[in-house]
Protein backbone atom coordinates (compact mmCIF):
# COMPACT_ATOMS: atom_id res chain seq x y z
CA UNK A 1 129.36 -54.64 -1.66
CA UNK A 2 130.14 -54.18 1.98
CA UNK A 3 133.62 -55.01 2.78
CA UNK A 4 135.24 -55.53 6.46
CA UNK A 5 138.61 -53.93 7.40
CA UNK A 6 140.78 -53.20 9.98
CA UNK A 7 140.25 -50.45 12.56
CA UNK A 8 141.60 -49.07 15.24
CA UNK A 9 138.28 -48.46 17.81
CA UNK A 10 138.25 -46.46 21.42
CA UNK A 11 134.92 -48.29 22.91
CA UNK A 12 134.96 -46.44 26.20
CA UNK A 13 136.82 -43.27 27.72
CA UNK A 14 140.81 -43.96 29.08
CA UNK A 15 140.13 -47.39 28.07
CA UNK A 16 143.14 -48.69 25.38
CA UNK A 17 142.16 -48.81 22.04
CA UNK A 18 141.74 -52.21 20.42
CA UNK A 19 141.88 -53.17 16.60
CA UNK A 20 138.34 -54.43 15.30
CA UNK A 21 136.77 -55.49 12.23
CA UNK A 22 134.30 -52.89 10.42
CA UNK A 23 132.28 -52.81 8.14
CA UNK A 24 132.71 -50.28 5.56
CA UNK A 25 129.79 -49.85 3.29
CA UNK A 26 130.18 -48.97 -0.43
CA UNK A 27 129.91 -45.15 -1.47
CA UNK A 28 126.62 -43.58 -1.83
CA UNK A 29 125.80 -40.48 -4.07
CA UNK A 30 128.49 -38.18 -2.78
CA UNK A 31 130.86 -40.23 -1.03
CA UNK A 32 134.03 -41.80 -1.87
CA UNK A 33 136.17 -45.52 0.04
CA UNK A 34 139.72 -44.37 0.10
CA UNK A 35 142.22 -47.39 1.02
CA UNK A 36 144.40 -45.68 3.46
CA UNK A 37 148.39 -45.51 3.08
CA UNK A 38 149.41 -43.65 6.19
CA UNK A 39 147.79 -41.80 8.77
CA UNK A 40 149.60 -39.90 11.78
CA UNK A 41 148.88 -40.62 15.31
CA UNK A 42 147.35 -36.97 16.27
CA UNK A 43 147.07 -35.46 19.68
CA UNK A 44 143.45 -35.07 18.75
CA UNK A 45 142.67 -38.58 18.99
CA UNK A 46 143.88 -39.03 22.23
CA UNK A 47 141.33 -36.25 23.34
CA UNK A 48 138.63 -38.50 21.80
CA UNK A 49 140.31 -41.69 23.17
CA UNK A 50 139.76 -39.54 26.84
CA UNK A 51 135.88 -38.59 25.75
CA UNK A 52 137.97 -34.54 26.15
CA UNK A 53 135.58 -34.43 22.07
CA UNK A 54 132.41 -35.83 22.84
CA UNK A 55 130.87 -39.02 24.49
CA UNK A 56 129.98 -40.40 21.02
CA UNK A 57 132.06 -43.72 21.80
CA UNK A 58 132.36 -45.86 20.32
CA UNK A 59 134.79 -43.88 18.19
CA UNK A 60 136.98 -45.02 14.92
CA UNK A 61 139.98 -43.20 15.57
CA UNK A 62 142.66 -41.81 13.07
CA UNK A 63 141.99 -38.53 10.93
CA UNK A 64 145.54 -37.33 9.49
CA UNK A 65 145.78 -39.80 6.37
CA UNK A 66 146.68 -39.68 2.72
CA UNK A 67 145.61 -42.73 0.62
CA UNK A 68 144.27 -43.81 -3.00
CA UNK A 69 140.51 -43.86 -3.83
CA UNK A 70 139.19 -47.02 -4.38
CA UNK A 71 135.57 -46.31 -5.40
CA UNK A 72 133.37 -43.06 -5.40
CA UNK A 73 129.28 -43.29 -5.28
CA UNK A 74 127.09 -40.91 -7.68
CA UNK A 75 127.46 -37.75 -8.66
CA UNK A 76 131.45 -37.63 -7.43
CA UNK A 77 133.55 -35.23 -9.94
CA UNK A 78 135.78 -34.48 -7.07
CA UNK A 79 138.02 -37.05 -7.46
CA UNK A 80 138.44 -40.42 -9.58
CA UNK A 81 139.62 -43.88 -8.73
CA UNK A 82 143.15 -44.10 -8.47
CA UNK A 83 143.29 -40.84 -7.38
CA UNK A 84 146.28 -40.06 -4.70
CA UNK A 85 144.42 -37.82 -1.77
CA UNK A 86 145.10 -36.75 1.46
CA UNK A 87 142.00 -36.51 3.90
CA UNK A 88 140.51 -33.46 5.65
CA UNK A 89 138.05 -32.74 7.91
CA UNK A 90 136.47 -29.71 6.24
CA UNK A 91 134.80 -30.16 3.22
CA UNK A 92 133.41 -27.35 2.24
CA UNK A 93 129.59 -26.56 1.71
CA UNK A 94 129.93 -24.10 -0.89
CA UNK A 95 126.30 -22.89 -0.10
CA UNK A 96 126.92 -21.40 3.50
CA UNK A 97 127.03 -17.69 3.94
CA UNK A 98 130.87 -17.64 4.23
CA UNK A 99 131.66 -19.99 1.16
CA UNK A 100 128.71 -17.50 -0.95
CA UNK A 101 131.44 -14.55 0.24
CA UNK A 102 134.35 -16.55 -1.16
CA UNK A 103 135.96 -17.38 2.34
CA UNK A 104 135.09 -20.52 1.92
CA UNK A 105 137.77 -21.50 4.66
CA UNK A 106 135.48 -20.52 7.17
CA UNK A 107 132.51 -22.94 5.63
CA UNK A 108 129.71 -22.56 8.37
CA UNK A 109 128.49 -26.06 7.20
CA UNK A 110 131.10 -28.80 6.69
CA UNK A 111 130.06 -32.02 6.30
CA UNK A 112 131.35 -36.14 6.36
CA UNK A 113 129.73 -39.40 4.75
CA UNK A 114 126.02 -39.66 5.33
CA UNK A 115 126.58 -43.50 5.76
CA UNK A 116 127.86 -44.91 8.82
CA UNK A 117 130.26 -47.72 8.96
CA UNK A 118 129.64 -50.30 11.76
CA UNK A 119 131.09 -53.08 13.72
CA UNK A 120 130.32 -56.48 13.11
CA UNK A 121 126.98 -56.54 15.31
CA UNK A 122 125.84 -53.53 13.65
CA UNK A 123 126.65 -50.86 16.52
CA UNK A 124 127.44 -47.64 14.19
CA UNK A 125 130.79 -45.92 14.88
CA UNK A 126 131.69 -42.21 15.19
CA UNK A 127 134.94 -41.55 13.14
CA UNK A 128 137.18 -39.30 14.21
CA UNK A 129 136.77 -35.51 12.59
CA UNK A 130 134.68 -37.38 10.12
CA UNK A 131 137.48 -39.28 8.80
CA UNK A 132 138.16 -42.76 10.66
CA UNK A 133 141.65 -43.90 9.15
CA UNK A 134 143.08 -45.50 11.47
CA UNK A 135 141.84 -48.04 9.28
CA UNK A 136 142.49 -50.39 5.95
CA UNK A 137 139.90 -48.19 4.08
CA UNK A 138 137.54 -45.69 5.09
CA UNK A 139 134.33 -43.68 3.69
CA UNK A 140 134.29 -40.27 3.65
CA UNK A 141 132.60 -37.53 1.56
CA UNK A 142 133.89 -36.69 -1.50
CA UNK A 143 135.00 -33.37 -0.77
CA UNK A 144 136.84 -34.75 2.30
CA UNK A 145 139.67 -35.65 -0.37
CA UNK A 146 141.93 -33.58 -2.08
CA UNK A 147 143.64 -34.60 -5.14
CA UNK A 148 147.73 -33.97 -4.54
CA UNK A 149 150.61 -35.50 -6.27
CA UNK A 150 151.42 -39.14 -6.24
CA UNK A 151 155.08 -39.25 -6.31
CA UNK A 152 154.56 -37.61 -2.55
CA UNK A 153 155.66 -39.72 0.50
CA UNK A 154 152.49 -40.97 1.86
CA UNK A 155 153.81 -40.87 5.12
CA UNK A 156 154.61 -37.13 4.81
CA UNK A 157 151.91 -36.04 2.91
CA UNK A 158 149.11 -37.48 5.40
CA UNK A 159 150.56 -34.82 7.88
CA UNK A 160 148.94 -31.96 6.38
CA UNK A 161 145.32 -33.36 7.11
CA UNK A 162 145.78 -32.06 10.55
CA UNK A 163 148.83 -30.76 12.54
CA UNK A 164 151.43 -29.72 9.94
CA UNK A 165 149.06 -27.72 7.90
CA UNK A 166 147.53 -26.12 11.57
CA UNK A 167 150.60 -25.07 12.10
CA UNK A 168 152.03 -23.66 8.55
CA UNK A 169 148.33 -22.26 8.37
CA UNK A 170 147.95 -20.44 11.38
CA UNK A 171 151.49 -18.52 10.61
CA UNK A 172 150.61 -18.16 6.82
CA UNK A 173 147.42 -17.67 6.65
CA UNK A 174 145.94 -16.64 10.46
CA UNK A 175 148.89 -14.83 11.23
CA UNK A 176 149.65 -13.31 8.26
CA UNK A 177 153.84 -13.71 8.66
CA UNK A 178 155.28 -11.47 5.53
CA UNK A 179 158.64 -11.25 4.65
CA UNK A 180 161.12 -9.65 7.25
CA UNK A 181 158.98 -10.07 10.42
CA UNK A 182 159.50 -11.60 13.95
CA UNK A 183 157.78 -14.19 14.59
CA UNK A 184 157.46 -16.20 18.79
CA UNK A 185 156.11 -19.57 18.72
CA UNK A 186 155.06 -20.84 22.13
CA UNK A 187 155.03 -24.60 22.21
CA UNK A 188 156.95 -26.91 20.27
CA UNK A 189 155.16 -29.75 19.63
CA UNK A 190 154.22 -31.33 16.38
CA UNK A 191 152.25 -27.93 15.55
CA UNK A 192 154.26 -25.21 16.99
CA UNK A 193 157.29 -26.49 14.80
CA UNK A 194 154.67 -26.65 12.07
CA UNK A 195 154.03 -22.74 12.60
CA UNK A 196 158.47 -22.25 12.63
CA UNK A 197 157.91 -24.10 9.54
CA UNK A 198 155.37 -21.47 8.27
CA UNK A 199 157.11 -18.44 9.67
CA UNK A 200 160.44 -19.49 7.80
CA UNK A 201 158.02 -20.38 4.94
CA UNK A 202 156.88 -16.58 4.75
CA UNK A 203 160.07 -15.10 4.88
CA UNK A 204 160.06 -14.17 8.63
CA UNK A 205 163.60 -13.00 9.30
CA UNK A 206 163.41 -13.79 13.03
CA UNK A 207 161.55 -17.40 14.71
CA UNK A 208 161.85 -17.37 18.17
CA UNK A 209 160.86 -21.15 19.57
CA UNK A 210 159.75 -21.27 23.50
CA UNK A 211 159.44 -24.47 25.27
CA UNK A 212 159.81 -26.37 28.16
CA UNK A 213 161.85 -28.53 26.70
CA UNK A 214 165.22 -28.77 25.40
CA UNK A 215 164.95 -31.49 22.90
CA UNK A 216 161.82 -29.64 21.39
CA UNK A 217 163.75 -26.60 21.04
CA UNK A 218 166.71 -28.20 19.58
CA UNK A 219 163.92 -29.64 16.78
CA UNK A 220 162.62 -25.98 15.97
CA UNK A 221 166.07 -25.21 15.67
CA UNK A 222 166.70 -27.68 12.62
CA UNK A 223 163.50 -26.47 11.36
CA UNK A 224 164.16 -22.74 10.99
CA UNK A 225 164.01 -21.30 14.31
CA UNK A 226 166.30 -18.43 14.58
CA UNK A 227 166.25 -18.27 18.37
CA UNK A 228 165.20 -20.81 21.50
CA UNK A 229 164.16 -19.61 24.65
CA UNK A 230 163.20 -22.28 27.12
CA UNK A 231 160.81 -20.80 29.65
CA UNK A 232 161.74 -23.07 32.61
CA UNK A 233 164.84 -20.98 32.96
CA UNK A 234 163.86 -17.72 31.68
CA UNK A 235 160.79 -14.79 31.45
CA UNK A 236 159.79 -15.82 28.01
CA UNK A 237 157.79 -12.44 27.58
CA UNK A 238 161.28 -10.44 28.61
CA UNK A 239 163.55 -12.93 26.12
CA UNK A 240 161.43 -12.34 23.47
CA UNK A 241 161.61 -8.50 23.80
CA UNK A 242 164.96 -8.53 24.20
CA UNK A 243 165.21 -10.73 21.06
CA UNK A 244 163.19 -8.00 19.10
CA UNK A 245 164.85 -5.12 20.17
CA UNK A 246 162.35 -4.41 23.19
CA UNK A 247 159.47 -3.88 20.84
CA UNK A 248 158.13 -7.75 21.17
CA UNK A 249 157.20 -10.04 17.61
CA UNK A 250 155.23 -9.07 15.00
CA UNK A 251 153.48 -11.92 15.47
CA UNK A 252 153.24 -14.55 18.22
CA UNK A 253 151.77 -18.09 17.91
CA UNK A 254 150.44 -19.85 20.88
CA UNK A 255 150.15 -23.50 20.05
CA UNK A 256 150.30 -24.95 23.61
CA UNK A 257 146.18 -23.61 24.45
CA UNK A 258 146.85 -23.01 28.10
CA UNK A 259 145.90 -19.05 29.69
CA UNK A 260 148.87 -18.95 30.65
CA UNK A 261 150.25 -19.27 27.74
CA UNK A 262 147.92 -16.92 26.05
CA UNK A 263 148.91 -14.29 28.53
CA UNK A 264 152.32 -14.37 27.74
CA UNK A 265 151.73 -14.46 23.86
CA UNK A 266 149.55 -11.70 24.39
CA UNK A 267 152.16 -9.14 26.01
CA UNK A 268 155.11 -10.64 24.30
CA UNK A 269 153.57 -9.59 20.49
CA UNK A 270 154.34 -5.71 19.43
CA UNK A 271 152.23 -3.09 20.09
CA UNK A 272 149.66 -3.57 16.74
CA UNK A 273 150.86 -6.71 16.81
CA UNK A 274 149.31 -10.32 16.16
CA UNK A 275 148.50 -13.38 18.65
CA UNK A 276 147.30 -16.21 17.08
CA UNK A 277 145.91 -19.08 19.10
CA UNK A 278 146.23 -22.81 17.51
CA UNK A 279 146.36 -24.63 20.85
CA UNK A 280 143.47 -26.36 21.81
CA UNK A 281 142.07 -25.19 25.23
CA UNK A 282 139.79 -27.15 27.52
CA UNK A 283 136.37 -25.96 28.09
CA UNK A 284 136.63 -24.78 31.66
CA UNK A 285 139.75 -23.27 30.73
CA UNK A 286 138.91 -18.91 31.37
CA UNK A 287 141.20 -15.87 30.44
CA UNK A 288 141.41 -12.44 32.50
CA UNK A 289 143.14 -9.52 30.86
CA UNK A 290 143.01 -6.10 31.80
CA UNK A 291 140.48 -4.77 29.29
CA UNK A 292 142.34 -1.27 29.07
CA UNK A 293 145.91 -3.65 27.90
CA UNK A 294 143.28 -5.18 25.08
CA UNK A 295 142.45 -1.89 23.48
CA UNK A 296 145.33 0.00 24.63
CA UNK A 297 147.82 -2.65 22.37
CA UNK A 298 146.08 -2.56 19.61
CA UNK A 299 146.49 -5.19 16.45
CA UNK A 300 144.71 -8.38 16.14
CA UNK A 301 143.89 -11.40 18.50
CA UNK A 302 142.86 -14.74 16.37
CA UNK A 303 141.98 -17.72 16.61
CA UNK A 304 143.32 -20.73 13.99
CA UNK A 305 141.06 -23.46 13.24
CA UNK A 306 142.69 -25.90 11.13
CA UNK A 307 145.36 -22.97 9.99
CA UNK A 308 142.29 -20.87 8.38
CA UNK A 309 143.26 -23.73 5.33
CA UNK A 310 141.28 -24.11 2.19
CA UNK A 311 142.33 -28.05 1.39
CA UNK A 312 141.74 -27.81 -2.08
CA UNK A 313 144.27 -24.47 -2.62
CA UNK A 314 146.54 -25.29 0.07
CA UNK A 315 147.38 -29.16 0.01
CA UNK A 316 148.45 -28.96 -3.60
CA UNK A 317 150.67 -26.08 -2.95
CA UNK A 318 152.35 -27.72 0.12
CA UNK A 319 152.87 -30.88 -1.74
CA UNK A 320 154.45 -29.10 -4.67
CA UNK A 321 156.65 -27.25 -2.17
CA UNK A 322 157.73 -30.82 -0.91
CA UNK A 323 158.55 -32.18 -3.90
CA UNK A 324 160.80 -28.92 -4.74
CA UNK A 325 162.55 -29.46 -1.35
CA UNK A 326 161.17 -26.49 -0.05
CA UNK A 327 159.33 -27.91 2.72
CA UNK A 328 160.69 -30.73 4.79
CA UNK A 329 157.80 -32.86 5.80
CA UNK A 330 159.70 -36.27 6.16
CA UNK A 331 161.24 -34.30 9.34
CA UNK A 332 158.34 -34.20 11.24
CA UNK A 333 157.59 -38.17 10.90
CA UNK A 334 159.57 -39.51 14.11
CA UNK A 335 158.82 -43.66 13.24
CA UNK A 336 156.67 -45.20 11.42
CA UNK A 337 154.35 -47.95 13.54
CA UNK A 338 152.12 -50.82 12.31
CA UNK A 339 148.14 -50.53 13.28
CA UNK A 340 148.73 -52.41 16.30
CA UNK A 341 151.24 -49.46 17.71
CA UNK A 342 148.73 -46.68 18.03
CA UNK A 343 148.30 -47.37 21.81
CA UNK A 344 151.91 -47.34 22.92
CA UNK A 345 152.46 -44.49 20.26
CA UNK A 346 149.93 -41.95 21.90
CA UNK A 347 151.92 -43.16 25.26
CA UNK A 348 155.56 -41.64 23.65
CA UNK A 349 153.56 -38.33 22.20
CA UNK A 350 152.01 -37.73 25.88
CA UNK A 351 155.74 -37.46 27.04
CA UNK A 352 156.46 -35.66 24.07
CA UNK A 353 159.19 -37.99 22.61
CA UNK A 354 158.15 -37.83 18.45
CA UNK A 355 156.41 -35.31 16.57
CA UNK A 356 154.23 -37.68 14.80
CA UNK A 357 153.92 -41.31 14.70
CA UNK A 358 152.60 -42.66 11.48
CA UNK A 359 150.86 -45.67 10.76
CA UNK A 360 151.62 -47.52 7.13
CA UNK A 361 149.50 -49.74 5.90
């Protein structure tokens, strides 16, 4: 049986969000109803909030949430009831030409819920990355949840459905960090500390954080960074040679997705070394580099969607890390807000004054 919930809904573009009641049908053949525990307030719902996604509205906001599954439709071996999960946004075809190669991190062909869930009147809603928890319950598909450890802080472990696990990913697995690199991270929001995180993670022996800001710095300080350079004050290209003996990092992580930005990663890596871009650019945003600089540098220039992750390898993993101690999660959640905070808490991430807001529900 259909059951109405809670949810936080962006009807039109820059309008505030409001909290509505959905409806959130049961679980068809492949789907699953997850009661939500905790979901971080995520830069990328802001972009939908401001129609920067797609003009889909309206939208059911919230994507980076860990919950318990409540019921799961036919054919679901995924996951059980009771089951402890934290959401993704990639679940993976297994049929696509990438998954038949076993990189099925790169699935061509990810998919959500077939089913829509609606307002009251019936007008269909378009969750956000396929998830929609900003919200009592949700429906997703199946493979949207992966089955960690229980004894996890929900709060914590929601994280890694989006921005912490960008971040570790795109130094772990995009960037490749091994054990005695350098490492520059260009932008310390939630998921350039995320990427320190990662670097220290691998074994990087130096983390060089560049920001704007002073606070942020300080923050990738506690979190492993080795170095800060803020880039108001200084050449961040010339500090980070000068930090690496005038060679430049092994690897360099751009996580603000600004050319600017990019351009500076790009001449601040090593010669052969890596850039890795996690920031989100704008469509209109363009890039000019001398062509003969591209080839002439040599190494690798990637991109990191969602930290190249594979949910079902690499949640587990990060959880069990957590639990050890290993991995401090709990510092990246700033407060913890009730559903009716999301609007004032995307107004304190705009100015950059938490790394995540989470709701608990």
């Amino acid at each position: 049986m259909a059951q109405q919930v809670q949810g936080v809904i962006a009807r039109a573009k820059g309008e505030p969000v409001r909290i509505e009641t959905i409806i959130v049908p049961d679980p068809g053949p492949g789907e699953a109803v997850v009661k939500i525990q905790a979901c971080g307030v995520c830069h990328t719902d802001l972009h939908y909030r401001e129609g920067g996604i797609n003009d889909d509205f309206p939208f059911l906001l919230g994507h980076e949430a860990a919950g318990v599954v409540e019921s799961v439709g036919e054919g679901v071996s995924e996951v059980a009831v009771g089951d402890f999960v934290i959401l993704n946004w990639r679940a993976v075809c297994g049929q696509c030409r990438a998954c038949r190669r076993g990189r099925p991190q790169y699935c061509f062909d990810t998919h959500n819920a077939k089913q829509k869930m609606t307002l009251t009147d019936g007008t269909e809603l378009s969750p956000a990355l396929g998830i929609g928890a900003f919200a009592e319950k949700t429906l997703v598909a199946a493979g949207q949840c992966t089955k960690v450890d229980p004894e996890a802080s929900p709060a914590a472990a929601g994280l890694l459905g989006c921005g912490v696990m960008a971040g570790i990913g795109a130094a772990i697995n995009t960037g490749d960090v091994g054990r005695g690199d350098s490492v520059a991270v260009i932008g310390c929001g939630g998921v350039g500390n995320a990427a320190v995180v990662g670097a220290r993670l691998a074994g990087a022996a130096r983390i060089i954080a560049v920001d704007i800001d002073d606070k942020k710095l300080e923050t990738a300080k506690g979190l492993g960074a080795t170095h800060t350079v803020n880039s108001r004050s200084a050449d961040p290209v010339e500090a980070i040679r000068e930090l690496t003996g005038g060679n430049g990092a092994d690897v360099v992580i751009e996580a603000v997705g600004r050319p600017e930005t990019y351009e500076q990663a790009f001449y601040a890596r090593d010669l052969a070394g890596t850039v890795v871009l996690v920031g989100v650019p704008t469509p209109e945003m363009k890039i000019e580099l001398p062509l003969l600089d591209v080839f002439g540098r040599g190494g690798a220039l990637k991109s990191s969607w969602y930290g190249d992750c594979l949910p079902s390898r690499d949640f587990p993993m990060l959880i069990d890390l957590y639990r050890q101690g290993r991995l401090d999660l709990d510092a990246f959640v700033t407060e913890t807000i009730a559903l009716e905070g999301v609007e004032k808490a995307f107004e304190r991430m705009h100015h950059g004054d938490v790394l995540r807001s989470v709701v608990m529900f």
